[in-house]
Each structure stands twice: as C-alpha cells, then as structure tokens.
PDB file of N, CA and C in Angstrom:
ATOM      1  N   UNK A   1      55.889  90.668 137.191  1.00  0.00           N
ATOM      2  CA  UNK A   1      55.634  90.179 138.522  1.00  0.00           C
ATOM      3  C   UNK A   1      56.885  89.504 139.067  1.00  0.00           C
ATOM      4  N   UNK A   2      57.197  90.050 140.394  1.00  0.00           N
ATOM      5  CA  UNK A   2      58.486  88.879 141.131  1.00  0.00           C
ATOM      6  C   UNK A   2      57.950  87.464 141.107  1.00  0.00           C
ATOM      7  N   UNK A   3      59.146  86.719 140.599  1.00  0.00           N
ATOM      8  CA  UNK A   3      59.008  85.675 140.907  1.00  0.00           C
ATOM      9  C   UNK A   3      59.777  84.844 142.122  1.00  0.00           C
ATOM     10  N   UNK A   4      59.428  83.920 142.911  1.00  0.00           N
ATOM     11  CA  UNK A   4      60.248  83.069 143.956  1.00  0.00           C
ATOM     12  C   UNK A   4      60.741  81.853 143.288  1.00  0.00           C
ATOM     13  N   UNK A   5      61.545  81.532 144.763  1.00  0.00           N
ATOM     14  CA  UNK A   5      61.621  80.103 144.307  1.00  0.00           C
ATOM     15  C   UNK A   5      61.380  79.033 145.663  1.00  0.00           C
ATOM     16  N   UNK A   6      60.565  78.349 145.396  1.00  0.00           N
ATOM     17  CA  UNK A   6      60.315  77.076 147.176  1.00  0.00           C
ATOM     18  C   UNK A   6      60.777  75.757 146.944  1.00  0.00           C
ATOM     19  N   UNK A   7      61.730  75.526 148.030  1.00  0.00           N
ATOM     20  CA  UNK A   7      62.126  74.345 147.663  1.00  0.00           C
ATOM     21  C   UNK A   7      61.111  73.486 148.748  1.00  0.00           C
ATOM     22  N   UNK A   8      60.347  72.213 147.957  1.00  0.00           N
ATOM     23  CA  UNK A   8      59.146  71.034 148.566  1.00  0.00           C
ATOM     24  C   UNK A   8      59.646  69.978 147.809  1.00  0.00           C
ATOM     25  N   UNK A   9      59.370  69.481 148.843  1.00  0.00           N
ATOM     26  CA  UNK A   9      59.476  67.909 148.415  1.00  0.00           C
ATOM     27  C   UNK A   9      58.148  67.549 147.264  1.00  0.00           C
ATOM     28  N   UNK A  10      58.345  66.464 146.923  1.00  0.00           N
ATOM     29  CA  UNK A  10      57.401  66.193 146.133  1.00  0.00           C
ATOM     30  C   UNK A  10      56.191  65.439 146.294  1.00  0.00           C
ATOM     31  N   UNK A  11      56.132  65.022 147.709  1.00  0.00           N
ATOM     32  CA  UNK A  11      54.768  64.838 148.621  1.00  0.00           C
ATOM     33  C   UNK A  11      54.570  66.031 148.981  1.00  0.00           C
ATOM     34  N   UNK A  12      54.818  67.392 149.153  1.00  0.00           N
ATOM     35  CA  UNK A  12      54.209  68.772 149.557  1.00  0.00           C
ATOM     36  C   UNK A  12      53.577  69.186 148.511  1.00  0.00           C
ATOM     37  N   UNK A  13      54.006  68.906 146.907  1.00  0.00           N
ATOM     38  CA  UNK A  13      53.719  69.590 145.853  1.00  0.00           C
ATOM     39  C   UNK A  13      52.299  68.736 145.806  1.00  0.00           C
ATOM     40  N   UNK A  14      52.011  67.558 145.834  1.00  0.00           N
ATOM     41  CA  UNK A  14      50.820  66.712 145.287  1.00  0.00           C
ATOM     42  C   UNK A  14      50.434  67.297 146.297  1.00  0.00           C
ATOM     43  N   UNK A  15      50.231  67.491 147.210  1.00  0.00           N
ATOM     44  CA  UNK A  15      49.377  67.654 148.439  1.00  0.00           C
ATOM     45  C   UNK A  15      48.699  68.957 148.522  1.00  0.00           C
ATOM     46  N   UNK A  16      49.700  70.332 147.654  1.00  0.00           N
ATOM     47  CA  UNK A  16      49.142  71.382 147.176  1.00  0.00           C
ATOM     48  C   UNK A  16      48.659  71.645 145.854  1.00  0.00           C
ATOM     49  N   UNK A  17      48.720  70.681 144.943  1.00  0.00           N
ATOM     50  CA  UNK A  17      47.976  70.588 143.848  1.00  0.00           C
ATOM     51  C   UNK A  17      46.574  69.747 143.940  1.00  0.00           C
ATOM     52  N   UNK A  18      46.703  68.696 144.917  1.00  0.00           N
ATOM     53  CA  UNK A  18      45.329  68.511 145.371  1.00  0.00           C
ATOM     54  C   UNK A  18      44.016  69.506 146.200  1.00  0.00           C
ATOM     55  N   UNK A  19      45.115  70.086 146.679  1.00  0.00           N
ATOM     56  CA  UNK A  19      44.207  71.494 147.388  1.00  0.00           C
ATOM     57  C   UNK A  19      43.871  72.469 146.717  1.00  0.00           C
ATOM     58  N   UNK A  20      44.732  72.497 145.910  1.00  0.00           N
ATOM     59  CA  UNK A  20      43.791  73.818 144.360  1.00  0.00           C
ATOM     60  C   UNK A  20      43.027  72.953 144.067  1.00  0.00           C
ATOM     61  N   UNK A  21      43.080  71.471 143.346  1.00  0.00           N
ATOM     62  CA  UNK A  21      41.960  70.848 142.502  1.00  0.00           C
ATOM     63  C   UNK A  21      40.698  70.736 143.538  1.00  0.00           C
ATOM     64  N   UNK A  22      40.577  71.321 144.432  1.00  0.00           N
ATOM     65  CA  UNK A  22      38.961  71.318 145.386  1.00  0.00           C
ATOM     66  C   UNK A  22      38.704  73.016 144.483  1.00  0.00           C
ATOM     67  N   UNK A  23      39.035  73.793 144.219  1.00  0.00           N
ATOM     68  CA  UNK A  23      38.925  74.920 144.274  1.00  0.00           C
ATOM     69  C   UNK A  23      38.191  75.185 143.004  1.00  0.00           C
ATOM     70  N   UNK A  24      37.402  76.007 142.203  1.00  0.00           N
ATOM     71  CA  UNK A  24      37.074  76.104 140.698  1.00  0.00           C
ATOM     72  C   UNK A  24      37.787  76.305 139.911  1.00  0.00           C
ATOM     73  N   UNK A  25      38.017  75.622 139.082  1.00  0.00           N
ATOM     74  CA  UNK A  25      39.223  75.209 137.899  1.00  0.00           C
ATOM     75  C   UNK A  25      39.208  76.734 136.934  1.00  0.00           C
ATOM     76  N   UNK A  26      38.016  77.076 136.854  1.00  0.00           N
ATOM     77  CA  UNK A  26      38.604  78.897 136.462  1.00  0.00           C
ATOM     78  C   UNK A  26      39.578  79.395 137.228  1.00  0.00           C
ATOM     79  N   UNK A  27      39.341  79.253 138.494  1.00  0.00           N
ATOM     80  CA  UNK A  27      40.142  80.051 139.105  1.00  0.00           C
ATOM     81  C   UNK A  27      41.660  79.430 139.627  1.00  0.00           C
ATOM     82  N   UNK A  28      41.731  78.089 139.324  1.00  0.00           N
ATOM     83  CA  UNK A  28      43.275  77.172 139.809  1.00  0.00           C
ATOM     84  C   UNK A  28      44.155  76.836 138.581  1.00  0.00           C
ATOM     85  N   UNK A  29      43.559  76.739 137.253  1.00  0.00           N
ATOM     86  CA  UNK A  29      43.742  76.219 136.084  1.00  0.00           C
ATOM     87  C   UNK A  29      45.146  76.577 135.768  1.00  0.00           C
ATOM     88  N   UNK A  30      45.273  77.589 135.549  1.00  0.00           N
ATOM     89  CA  UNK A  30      46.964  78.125 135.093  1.00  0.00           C
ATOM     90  C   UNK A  30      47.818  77.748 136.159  1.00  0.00           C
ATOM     91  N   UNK A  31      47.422  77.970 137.713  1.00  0.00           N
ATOM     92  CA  UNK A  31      48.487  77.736 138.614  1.00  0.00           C
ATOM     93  C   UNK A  31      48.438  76.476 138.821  1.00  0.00           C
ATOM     94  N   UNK A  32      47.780  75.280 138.241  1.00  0.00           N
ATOM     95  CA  UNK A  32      47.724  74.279 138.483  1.00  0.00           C
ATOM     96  C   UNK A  32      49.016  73.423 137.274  1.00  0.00           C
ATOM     97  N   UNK A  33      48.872  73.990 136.252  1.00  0.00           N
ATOM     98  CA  UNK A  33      49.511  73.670 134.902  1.00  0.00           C
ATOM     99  C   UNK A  33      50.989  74.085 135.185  1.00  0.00           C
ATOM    100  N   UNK A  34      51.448  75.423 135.921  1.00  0.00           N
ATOM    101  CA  UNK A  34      52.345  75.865 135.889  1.00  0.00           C
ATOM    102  C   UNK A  34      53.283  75.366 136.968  1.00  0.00           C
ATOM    103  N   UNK A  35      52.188  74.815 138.147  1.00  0.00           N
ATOM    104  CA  UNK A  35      53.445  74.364 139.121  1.00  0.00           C
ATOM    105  C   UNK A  35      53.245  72.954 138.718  1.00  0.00           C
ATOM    106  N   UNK A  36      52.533  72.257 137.970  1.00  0.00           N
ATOM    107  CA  UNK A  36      52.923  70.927 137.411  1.00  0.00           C
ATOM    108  C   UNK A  36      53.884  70.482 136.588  1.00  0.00           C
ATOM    109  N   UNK A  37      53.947  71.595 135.656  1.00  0.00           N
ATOM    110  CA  UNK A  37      54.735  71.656 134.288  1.00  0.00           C
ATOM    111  C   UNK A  37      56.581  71.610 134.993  1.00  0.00           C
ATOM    112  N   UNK A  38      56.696  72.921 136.341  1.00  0.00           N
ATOM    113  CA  UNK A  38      57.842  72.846 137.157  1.00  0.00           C
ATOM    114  C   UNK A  38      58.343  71.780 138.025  1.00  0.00           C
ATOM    115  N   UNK A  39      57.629  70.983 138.046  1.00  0.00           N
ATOM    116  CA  UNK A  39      57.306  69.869 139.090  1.00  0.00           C
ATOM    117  C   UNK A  39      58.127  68.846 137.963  1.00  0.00           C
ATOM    118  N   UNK A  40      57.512  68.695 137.022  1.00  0.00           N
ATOM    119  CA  UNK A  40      57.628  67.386 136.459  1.00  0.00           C
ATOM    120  C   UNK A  40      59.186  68.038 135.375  1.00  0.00           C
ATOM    121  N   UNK A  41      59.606  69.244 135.219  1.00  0.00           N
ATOM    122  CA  UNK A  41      60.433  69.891 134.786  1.00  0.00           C
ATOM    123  C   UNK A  41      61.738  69.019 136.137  1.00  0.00           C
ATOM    124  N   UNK A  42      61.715  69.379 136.952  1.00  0.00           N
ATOM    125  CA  UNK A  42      62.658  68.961 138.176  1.00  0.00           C
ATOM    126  C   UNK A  42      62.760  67.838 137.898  1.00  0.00           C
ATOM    127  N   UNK A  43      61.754  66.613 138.542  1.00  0.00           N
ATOM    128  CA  UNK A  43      61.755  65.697 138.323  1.00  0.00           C
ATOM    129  C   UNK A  43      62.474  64.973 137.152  1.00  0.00           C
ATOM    130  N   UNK A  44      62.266  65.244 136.243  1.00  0.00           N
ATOM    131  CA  UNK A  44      63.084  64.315 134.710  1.00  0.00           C
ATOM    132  C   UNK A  44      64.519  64.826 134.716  1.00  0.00           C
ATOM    133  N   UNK A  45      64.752  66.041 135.216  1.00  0.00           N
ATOM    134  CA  UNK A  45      66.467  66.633 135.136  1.00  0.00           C
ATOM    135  C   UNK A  45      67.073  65.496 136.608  1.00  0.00           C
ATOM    136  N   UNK A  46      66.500  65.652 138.272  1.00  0.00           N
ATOM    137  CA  UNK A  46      66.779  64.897 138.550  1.00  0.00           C
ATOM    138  C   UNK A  46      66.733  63.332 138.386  1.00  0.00           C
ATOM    139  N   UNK A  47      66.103  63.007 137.812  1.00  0.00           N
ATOM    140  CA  UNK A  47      65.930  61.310 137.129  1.00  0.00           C
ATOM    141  C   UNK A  47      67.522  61.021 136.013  1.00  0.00           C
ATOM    142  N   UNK A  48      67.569  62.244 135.328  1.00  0.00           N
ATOM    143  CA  UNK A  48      68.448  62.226 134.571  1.00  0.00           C
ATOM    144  C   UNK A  48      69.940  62.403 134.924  1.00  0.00           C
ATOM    145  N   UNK A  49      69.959  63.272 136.227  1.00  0.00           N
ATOM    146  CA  UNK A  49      71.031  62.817 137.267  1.00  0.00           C
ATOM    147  C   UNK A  49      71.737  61.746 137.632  1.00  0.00           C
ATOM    148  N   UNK A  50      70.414  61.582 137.976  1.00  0.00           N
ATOM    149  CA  UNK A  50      70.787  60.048 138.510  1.00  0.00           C
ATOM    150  C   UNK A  50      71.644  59.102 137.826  1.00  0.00           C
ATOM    151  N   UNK A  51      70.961  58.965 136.781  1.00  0.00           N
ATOM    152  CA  UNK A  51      71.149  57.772 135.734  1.00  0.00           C
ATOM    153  C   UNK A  51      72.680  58.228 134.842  1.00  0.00           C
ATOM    154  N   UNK A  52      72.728  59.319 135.155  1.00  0.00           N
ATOM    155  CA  UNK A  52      74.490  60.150 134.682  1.00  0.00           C
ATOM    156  C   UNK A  52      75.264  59.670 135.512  1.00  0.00           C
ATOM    157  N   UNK A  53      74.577  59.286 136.948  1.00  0.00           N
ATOM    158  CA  UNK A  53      76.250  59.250 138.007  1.00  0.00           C
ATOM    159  C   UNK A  53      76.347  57.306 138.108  1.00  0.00           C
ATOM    160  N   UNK A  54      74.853  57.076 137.824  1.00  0.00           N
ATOM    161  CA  UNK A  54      75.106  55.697 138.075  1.00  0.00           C
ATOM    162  C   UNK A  54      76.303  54.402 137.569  1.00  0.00           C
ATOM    163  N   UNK A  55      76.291  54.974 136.213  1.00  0.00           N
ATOM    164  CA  UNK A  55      77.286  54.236 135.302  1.00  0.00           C
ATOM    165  C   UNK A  55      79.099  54.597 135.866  1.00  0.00           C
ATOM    166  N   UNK A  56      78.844  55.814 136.695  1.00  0.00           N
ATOM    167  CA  UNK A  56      80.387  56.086 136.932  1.00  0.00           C
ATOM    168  C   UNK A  56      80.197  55.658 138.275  1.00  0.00           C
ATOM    169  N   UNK A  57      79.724  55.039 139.068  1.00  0.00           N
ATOM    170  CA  UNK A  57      79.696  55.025 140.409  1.00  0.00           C
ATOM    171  C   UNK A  57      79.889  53.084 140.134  1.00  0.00           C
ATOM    172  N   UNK A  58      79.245  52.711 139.581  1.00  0.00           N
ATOM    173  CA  UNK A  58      79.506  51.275 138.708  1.00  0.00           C
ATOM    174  C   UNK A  58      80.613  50.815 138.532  1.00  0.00           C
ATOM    175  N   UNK A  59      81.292  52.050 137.495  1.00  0.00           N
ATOM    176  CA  UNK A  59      82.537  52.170 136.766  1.00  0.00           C
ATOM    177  C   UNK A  59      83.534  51.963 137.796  1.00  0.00           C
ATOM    178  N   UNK A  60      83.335  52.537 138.871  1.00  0.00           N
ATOM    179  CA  UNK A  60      84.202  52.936 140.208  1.00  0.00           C
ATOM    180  C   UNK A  60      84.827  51.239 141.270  1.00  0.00           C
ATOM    181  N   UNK A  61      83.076  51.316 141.511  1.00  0.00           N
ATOM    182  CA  UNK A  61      82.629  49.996 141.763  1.00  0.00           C
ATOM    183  C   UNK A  61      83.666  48.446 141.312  1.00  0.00           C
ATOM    184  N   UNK A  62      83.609  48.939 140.145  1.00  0.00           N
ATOM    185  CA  UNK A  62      84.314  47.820 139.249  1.00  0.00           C
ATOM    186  C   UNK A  62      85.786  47.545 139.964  1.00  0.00           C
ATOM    187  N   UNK A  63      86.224  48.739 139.627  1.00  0.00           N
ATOM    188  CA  UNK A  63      87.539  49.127 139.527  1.00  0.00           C
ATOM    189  C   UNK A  63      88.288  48.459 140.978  1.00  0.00           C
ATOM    190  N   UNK A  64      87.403  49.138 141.661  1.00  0.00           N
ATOM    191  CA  UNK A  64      87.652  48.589 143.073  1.00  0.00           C
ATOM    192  C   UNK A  64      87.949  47.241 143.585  1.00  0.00           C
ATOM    193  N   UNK A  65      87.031  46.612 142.902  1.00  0.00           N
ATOM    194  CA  UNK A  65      86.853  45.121 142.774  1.00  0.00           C
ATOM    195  C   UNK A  65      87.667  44.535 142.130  1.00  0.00           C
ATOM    196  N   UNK A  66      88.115  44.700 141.229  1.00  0.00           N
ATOM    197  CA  UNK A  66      89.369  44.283 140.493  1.00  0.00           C
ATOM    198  C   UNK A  66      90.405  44.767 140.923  1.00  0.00           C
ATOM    199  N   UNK A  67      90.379  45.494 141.584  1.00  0.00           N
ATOM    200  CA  UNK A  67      92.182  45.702 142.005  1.00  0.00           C
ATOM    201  C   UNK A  67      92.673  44.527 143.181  1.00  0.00           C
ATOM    202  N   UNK A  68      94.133  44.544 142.819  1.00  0.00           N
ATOM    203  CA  UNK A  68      94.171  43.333 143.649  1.00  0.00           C
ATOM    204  C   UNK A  68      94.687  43.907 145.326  1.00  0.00           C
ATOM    205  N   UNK A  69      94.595  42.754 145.892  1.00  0.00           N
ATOM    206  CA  UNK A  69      94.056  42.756 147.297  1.00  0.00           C
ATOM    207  C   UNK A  69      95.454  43.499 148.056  1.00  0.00           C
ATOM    208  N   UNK A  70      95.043  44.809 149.648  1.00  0.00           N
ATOM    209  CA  UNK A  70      96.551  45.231 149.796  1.00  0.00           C
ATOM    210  C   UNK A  70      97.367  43.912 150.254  1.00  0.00           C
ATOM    211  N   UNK A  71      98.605  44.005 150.505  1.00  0.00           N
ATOM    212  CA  UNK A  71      99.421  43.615 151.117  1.00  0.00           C
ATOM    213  C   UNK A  71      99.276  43.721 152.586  1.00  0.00           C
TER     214      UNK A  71
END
C-alpha cells in the first residue's frame, strides 16, 4: 500500500485521534495505535532536539558574556 506523509500539529493529531475513539474500536484500533505510536515517535526525537541545541546555545550564551566589552 502507498504510503503518505501529513505534516499536523499536535493539537490536529489529538483532535483526530479523538474522532476515531467515537468510532468502534474494531474498526479504529490499528489506526489508532499506529498514528499514536508516529506521534509520540516525533515527539521524543523533537524533545531530543531540543535538549541537543540547548547546551550549545548556553555554551554560546556564555561566551558572549564573558567576552570583554567592544571598544
């Protein structure tokens, strides 16, 4: 099967996983697991972003601050 790709924010995604969970869980169950599993897949890589640039943006931060003042 083709697969896509949609880029949503992550108030669009709850908002369409709440709209399958009205639906019968026979019939939402896998697509419910699968765009959760992608969801929360994104989420922890961007979290983990984050927390990669923070320490060098800090680092930067610092640097800046300590240098001494122009002329």
């Amino acid at each position: 099967m083709e697969q896509i790709s949609i880029n949503l924010t992550l108030e669009e995604v709850n908002t369409i996983l709440e709209s399958l969970g009205r639906l019968p869980y026979s019939e939402v169950f896998q697509l419910v697991h699968k765009v959760k599993a992608q969801a929360e897949a994104q989420v922890q890589a961007n979290d983990m972003r984050k927390q990669e640039h923070q320490p060098a943006i800090a680092q930067a931060n610092s640097k800046v601050l300590a240098s001494e003042p122009l002329a």
